[in-house]
N, C-alpha and C. Protein backbone atom coordinates (compact mmCIF):
# COMPACT_ATOMS: atom_id res chain seq x y z
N UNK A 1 0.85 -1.17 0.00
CA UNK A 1 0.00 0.00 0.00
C UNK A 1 0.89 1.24 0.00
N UNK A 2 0.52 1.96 -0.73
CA UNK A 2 1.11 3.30 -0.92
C UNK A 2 0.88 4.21 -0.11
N UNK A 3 2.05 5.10 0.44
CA UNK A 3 1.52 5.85 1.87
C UNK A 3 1.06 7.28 1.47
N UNK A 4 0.03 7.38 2.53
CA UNK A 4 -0.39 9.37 1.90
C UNK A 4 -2.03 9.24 0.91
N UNK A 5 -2.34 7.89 0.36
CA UNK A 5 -3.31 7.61 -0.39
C UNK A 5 -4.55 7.40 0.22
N UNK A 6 -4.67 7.37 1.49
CA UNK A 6 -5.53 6.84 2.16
C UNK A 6 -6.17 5.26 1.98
N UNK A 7 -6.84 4.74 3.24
CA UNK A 7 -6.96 3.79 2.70
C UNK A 7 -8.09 2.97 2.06
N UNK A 8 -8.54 2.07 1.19
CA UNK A 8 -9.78 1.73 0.76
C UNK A 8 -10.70 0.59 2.21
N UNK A 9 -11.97 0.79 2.03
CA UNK A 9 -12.57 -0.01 3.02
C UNK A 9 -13.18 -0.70 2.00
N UNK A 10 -13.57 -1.77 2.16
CA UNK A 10 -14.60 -3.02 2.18
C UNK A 10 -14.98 -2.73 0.88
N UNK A 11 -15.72 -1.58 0.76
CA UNK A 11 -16.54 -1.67 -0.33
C UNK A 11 -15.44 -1.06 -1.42
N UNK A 12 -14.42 -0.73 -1.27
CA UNK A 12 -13.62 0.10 -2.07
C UNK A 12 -13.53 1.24 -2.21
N UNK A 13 -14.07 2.10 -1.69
CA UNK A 13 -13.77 3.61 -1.28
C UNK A 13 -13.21 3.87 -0.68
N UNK A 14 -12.32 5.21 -0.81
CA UNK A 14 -11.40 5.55 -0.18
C UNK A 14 -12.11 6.14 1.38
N UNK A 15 -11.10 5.96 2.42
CA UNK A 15 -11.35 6.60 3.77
C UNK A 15 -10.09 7.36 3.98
N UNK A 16 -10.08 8.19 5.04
CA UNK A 16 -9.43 9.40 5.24
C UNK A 16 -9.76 10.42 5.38
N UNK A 17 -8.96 11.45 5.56
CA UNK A 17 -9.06 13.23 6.01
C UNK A 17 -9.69 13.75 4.62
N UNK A 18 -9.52 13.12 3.43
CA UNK A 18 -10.45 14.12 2.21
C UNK A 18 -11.44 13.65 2.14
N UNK A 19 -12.41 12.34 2.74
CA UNK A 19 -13.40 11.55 2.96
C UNK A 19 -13.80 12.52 4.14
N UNK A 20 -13.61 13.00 5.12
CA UNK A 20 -13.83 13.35 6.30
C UNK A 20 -14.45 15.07 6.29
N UNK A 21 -13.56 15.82 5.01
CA UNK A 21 -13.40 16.79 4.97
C UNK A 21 -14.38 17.08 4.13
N UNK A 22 -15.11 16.57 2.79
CA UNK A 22 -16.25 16.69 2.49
C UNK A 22 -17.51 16.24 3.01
N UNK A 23 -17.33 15.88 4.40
CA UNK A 23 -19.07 15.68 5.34
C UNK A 23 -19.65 16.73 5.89
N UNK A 24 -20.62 16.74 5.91
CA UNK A 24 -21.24 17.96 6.21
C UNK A 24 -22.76 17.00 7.06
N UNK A 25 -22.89 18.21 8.18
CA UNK A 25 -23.92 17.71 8.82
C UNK A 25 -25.04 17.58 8.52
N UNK A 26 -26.18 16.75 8.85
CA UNK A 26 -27.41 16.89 8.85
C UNK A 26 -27.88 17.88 8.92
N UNK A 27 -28.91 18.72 8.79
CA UNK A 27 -29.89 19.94 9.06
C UNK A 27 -30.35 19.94 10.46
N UNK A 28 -29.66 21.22 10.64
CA UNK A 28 -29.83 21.64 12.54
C UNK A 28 -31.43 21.56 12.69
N UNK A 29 -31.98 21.16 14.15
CA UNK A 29 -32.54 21.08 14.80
C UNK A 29 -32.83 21.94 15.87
N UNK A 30 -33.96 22.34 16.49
CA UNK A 30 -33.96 23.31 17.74
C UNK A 30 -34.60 22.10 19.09
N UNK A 31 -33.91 22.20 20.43
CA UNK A 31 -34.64 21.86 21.51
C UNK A 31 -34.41 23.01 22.63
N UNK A 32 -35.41 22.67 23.58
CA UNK A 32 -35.58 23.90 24.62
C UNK A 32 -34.80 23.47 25.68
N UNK A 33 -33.75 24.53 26.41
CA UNK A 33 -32.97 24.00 27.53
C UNK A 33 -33.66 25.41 28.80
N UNK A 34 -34.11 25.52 29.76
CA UNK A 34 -34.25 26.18 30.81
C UNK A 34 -35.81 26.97 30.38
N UNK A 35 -36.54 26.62 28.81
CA UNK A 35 -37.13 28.07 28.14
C UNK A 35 -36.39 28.09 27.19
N UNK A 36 -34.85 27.91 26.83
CA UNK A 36 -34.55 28.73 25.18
C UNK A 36 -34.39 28.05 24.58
N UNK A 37 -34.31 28.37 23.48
CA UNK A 37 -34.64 27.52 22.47
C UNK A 37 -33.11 27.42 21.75
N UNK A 38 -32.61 26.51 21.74
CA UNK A 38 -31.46 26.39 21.43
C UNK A 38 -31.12 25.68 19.97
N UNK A 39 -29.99 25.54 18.77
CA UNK A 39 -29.83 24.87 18.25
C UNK A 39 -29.15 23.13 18.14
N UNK A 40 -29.21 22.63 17.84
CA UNK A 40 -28.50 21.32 17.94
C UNK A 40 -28.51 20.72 16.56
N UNK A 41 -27.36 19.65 16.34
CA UNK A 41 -27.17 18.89 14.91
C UNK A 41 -27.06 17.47 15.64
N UNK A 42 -27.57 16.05 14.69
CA UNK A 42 -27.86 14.92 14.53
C UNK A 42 -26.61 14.58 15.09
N UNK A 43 -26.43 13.84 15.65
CA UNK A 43 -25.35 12.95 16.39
C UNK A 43 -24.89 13.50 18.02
N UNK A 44 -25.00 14.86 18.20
CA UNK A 44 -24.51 15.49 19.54
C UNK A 44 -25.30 14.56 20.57
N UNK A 45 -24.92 15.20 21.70
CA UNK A 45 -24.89 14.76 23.00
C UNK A 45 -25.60 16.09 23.39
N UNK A 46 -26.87 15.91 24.53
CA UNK A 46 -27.43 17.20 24.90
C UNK A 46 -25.87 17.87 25.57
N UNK A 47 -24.84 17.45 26.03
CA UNK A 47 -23.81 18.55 26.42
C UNK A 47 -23.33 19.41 25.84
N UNK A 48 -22.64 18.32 24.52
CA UNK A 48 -22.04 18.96 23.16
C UNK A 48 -23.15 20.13 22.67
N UNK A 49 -24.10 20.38 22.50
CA UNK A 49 -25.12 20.88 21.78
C UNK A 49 -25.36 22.42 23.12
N UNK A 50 -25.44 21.97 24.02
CA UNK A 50 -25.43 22.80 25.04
C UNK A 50 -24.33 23.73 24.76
N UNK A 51 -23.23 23.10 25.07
CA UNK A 51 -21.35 23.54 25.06
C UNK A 51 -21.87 24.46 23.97
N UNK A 52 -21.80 24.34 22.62
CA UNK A 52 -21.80 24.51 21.45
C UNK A 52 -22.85 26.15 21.53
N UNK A 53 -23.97 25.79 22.45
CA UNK A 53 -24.54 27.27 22.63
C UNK A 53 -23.65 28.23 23.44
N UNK A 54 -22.87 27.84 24.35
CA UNK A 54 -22.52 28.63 25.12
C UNK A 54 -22.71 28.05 26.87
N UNK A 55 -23.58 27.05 26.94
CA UNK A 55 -24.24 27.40 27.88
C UNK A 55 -23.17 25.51 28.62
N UNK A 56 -22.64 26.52 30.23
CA UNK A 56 -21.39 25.45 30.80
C UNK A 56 -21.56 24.80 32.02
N UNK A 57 -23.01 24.81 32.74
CA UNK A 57 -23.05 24.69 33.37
C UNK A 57 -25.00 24.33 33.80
N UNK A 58 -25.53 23.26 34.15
CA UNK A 58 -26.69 22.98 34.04
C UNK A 58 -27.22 21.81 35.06
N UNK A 59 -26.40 22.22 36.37
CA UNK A 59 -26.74 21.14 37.14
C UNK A 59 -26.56 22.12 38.49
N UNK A 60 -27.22 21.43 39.75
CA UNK A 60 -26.27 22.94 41.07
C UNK A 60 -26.22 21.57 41.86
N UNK A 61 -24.87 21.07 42.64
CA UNK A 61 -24.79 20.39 43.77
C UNK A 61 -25.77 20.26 45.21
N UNK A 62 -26.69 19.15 45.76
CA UNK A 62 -27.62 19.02 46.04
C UNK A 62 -27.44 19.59 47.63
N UNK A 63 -25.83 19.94 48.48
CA UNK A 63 -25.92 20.55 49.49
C UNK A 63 -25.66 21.77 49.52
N UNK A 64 -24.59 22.64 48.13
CA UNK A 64 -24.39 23.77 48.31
C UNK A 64 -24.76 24.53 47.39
N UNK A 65 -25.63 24.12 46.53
CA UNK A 65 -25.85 24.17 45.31
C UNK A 65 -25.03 25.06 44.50
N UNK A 66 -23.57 24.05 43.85
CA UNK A 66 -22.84 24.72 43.27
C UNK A 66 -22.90 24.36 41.71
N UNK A 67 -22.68 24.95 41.37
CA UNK A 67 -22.87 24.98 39.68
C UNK A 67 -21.83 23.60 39.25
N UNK A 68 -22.70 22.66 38.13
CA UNK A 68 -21.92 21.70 37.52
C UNK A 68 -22.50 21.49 35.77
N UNK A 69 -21.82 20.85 35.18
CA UNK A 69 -21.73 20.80 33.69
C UNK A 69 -20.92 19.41 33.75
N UNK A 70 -20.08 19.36 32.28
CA UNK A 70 -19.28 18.48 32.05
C UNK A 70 -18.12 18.29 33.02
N UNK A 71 -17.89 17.08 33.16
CA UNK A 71 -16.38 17.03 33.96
C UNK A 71 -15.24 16.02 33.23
N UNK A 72 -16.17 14.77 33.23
CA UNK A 72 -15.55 13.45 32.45
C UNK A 72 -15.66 13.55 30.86
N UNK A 73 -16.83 13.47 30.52
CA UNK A 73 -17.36 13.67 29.47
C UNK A 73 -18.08 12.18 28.78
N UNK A 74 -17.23 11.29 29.51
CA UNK A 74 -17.73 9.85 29.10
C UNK A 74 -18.26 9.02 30.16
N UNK A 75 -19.38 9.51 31.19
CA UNK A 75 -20.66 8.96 31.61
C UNK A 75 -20.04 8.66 32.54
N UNK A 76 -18.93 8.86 33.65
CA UNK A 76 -18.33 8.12 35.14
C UNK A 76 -18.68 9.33 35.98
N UNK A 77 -18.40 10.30 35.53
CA UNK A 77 -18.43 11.24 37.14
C UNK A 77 -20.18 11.42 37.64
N UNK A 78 -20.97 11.67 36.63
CA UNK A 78 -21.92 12.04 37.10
C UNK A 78 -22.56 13.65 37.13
N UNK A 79 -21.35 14.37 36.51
CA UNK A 79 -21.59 16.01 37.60
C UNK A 79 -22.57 16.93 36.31
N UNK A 80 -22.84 15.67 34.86
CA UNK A 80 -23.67 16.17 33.87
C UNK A 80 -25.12 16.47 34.21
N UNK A 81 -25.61 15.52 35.02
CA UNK A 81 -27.12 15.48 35.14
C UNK A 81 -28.00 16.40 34.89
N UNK A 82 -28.72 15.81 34.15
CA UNK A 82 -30.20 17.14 33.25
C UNK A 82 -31.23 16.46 33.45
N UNK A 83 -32.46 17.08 33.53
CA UNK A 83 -33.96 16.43 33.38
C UNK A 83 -34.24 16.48 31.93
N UNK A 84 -34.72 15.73 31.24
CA UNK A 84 -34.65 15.64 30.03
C UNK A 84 -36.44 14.79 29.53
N UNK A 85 -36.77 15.93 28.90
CA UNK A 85 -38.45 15.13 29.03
C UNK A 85 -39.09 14.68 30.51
N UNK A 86 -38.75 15.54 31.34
CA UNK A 86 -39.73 15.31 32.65
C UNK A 86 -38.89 14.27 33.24
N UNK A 87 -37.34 13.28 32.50
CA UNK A 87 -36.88 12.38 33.34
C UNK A 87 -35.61 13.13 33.93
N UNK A 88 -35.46 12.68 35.27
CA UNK A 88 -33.95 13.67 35.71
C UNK A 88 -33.24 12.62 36.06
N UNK A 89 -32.36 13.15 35.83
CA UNK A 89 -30.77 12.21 36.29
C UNK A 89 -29.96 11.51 34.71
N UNK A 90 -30.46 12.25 33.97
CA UNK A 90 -29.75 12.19 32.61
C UNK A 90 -28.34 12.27 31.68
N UNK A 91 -27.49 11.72 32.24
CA UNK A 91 -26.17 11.70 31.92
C UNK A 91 -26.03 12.96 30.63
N UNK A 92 -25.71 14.07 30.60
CA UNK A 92 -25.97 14.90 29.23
C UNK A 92 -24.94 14.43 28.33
N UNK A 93 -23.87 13.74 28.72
CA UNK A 93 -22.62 13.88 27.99
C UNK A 93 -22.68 12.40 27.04
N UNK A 94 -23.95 11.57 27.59
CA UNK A 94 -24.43 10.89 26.75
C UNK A 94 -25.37 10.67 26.09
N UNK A 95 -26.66 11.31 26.33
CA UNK A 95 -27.67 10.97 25.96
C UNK A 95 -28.03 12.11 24.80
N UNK A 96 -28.03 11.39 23.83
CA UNK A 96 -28.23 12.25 22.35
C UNK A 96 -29.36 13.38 22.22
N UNK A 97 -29.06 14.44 21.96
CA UNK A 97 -30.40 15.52 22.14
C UNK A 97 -31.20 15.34 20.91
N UNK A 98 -32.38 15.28 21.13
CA UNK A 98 -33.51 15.15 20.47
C UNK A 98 -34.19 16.18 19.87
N UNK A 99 -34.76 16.16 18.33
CA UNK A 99 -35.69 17.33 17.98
C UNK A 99 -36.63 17.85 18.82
N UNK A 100 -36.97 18.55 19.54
CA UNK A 100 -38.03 19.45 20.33
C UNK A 100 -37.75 19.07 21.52
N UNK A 101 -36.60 18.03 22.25
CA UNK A 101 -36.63 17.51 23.39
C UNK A 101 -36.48 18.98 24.67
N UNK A 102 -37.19 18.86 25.59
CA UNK A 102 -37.01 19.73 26.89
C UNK A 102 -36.20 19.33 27.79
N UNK A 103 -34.61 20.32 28.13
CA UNK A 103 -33.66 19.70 28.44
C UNK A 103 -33.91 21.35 30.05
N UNK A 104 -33.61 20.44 31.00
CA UNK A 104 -33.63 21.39 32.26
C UNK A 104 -32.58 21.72 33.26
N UNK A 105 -32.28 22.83 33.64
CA UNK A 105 -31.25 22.45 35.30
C UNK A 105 -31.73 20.83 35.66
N UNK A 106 -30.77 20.53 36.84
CA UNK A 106 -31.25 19.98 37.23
C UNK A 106 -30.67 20.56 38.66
N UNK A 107 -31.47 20.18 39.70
CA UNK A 107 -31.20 21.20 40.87
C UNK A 107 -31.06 19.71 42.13
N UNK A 108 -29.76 19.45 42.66
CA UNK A 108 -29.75 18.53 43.87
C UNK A 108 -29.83 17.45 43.13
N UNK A 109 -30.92 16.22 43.42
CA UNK A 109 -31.03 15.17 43.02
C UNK A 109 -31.54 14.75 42.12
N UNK A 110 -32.66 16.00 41.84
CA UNK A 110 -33.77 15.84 40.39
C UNK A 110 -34.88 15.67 40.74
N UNK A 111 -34.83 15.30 42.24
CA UNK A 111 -36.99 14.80 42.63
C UNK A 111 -36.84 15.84 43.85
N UNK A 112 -38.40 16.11 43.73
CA UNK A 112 -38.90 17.17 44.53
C UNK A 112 -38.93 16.48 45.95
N UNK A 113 -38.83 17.65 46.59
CA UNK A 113 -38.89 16.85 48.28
C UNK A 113 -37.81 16.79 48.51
């Protein structure tokens, strides 16, 4: 194999950075985070899509209520948690954001009381 050519897969097309470099996303999407109405594209993570607005922080610690967002990014720490469609305790950094989905703080544990 010749180096620099990239390489062919399975079906015989080439893969690589000029394969990579002509993709282009799906057609953005809007879901609501707090009330706003935010944008998002097909594959994100409600974090990524969040991040991507601006917005770093969407959780408050349940004794001092201190502000949390991403930490890990791959589903161990925990410090993502969102209510997401009325469910709370939603890993954001995994769970794919949805067309029209309602994404919330989440405040302490997520249940009232």
């Amino acid at each position: 194999m010749s180096r620099g050519r990239g390489r062919r897969s399975e079906r015989g097309d080439r893969t690589g950075p000029l394969r990579l470099a002509r993709a282009r996303p799906d057609a953005a999407f809007t879901f609501t985070f707090d009330g706003r109405t935010l944008p998002a594209l097909s594959g994100q993570t409600v974090a990524a899509a969040l991040w991507s607005s601006g917005v770093t922080s969407w959780r408050t610690t349940r004794d001092a209520g201190r502000p949390r967002g991403v930490f890990c990014g791959i589903g161990v720490c925990f410090d993502c948690l969102v209510a997401v469609d009325g469910r709370p305790n939603q890993r954001a950094c995994l769970v794919p954001v949805e067309s029209g989905a309602e994404v919330r703080t989440q405040e302490g544990t997520g249940h009232d009381g």
